[in-house]
Protein backbone atom coordinates (compact mmCIF):
# COMPACT_ATOMS: atom_id res chain seq x y z
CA UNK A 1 9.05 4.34 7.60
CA UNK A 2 8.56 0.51 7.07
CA UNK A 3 10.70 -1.66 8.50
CA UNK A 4 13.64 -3.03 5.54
CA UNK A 5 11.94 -6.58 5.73
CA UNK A 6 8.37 -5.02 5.33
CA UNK A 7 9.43 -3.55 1.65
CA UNK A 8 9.41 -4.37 -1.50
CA UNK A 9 12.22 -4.47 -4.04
CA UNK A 10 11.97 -3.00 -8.00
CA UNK A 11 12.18 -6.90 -8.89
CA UNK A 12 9.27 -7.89 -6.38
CA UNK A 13 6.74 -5.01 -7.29
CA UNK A 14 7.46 -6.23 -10.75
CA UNK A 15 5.91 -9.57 -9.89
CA UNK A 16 3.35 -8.42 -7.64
CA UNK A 17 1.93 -6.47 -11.20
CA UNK A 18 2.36 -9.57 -13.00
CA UNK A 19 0.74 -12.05 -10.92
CA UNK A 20 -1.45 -9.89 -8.43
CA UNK A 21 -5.68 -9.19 -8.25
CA UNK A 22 -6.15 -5.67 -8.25
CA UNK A 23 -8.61 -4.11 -5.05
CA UNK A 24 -10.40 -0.63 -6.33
CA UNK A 25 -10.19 2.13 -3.81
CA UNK A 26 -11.13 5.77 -4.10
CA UNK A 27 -7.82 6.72 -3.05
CA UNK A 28 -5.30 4.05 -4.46
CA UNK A 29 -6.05 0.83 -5.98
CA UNK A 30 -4.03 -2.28 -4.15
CA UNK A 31 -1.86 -5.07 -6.23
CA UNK A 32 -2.31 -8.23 -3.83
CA UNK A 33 -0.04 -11.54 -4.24
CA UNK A 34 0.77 -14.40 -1.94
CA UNK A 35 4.58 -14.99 -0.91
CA UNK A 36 6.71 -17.91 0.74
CA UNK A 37 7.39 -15.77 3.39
CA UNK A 38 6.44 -15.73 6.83
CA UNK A 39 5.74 -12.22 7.08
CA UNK A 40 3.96 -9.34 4.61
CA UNK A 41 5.73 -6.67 2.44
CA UNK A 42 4.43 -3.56 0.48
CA UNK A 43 5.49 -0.46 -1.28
CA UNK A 44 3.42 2.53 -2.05
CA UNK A 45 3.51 3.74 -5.54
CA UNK A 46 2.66 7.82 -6.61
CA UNK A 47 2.69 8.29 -10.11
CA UNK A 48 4.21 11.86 -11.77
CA UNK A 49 0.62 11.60 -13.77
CA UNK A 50 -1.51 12.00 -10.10
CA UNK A 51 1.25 14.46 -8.34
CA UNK A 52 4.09 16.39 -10.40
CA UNK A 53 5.86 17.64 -7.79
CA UNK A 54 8.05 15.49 -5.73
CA UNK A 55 7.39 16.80 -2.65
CA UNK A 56 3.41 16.14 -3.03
CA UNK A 57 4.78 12.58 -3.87
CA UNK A 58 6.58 12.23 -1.10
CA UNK A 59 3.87 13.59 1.54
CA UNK A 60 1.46 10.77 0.20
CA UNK A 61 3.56 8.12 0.73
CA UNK A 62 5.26 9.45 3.65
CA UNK A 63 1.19 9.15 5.26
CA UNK A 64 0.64 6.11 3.44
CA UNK A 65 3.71 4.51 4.64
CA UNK A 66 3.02 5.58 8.29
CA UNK A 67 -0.24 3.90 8.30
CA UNK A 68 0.77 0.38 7.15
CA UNK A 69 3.21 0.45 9.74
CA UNK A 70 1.09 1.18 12.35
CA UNK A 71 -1.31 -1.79 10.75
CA UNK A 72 1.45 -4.27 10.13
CA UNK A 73 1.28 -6.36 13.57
CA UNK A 74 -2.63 -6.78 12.51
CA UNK A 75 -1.97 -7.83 8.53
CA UNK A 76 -1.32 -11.60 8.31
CA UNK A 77 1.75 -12.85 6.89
CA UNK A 78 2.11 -13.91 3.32
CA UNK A 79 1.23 -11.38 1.05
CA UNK A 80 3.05 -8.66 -0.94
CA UNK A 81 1.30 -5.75 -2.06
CA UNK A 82 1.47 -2.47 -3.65
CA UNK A 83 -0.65 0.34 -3.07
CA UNK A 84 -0.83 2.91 -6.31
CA UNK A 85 -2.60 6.26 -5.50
CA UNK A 86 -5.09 8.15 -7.72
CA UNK A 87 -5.13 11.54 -8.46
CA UNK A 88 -8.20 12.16 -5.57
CA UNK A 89 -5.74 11.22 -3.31
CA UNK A 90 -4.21 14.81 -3.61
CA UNK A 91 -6.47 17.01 -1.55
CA UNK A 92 -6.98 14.05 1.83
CA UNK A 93 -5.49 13.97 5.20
CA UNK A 94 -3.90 11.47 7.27
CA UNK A 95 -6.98 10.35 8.39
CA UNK A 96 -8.75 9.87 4.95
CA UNK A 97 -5.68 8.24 3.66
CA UNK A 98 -5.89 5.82 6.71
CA UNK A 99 -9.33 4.89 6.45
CA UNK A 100 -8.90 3.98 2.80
CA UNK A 101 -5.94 1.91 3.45
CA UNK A 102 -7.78 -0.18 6.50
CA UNK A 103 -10.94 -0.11 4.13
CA UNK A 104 -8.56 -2.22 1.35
CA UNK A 105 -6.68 -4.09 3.47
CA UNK A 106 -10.23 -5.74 4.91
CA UNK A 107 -11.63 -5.94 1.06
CA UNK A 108 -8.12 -8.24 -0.15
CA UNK A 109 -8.94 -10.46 2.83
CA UNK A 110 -5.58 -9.87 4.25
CA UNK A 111 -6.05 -8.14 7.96
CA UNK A 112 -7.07 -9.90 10.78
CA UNK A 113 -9.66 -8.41 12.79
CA UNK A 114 -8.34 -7.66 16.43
């Protein structure tokens, strides 16, 4: 789980769509906006059209949610974002689903490399 203050709100996500650059990924494609913040916040979206049943919806962004945390001391601070999966993202593993998110993250400029 991210941390509350690591999270977007319904009203945020709504202006990360509006004013965000979109990042193309295989497995999701990333919504990327600056913030006056000093830290970085994002939400993973799973549409019903990629995964009907809830509990497919909730696997993916259980993973996808576990890896951002575990990349959030490396991410610099600034930036909210929201990652929306694709319908490939059905049949991947931890592992895939991690790889895609560092492989965005690095594209949209926003993780430092330690």
């Amino acid at each position: 789980m991210l941390p509350k203050e690591n999270r977007l709100s319904k009203k945020e996500i709504r202006q990360v769509f509006k004013r965000g650059k979109v990042i193309y990924g295989d497995l999701f494609l990333l919504k990327v906006c600056l913030n006056s913040l000093n830290l970085s916040r994002f939400s993973i979206i799973v549409p019903k059209k990629v995964a009907k049943k809830a509990t497919q919806r909730n696997r993916i962004k259980r993973l996808a949610r576990e890896s951002l945390r575990k990349k959030l001391p490396k991410i610099k601070p600034g930036f909210d974002g929201a990652f929306i999966a694709t319908s490939k993202i059905l049949e991947k593993d931890y592992w895939e689903i991690d790889e895609e998110i560092e492989k965005l993250l690095n594209k949209a400029g926003i993780k430092t490399r330690l």
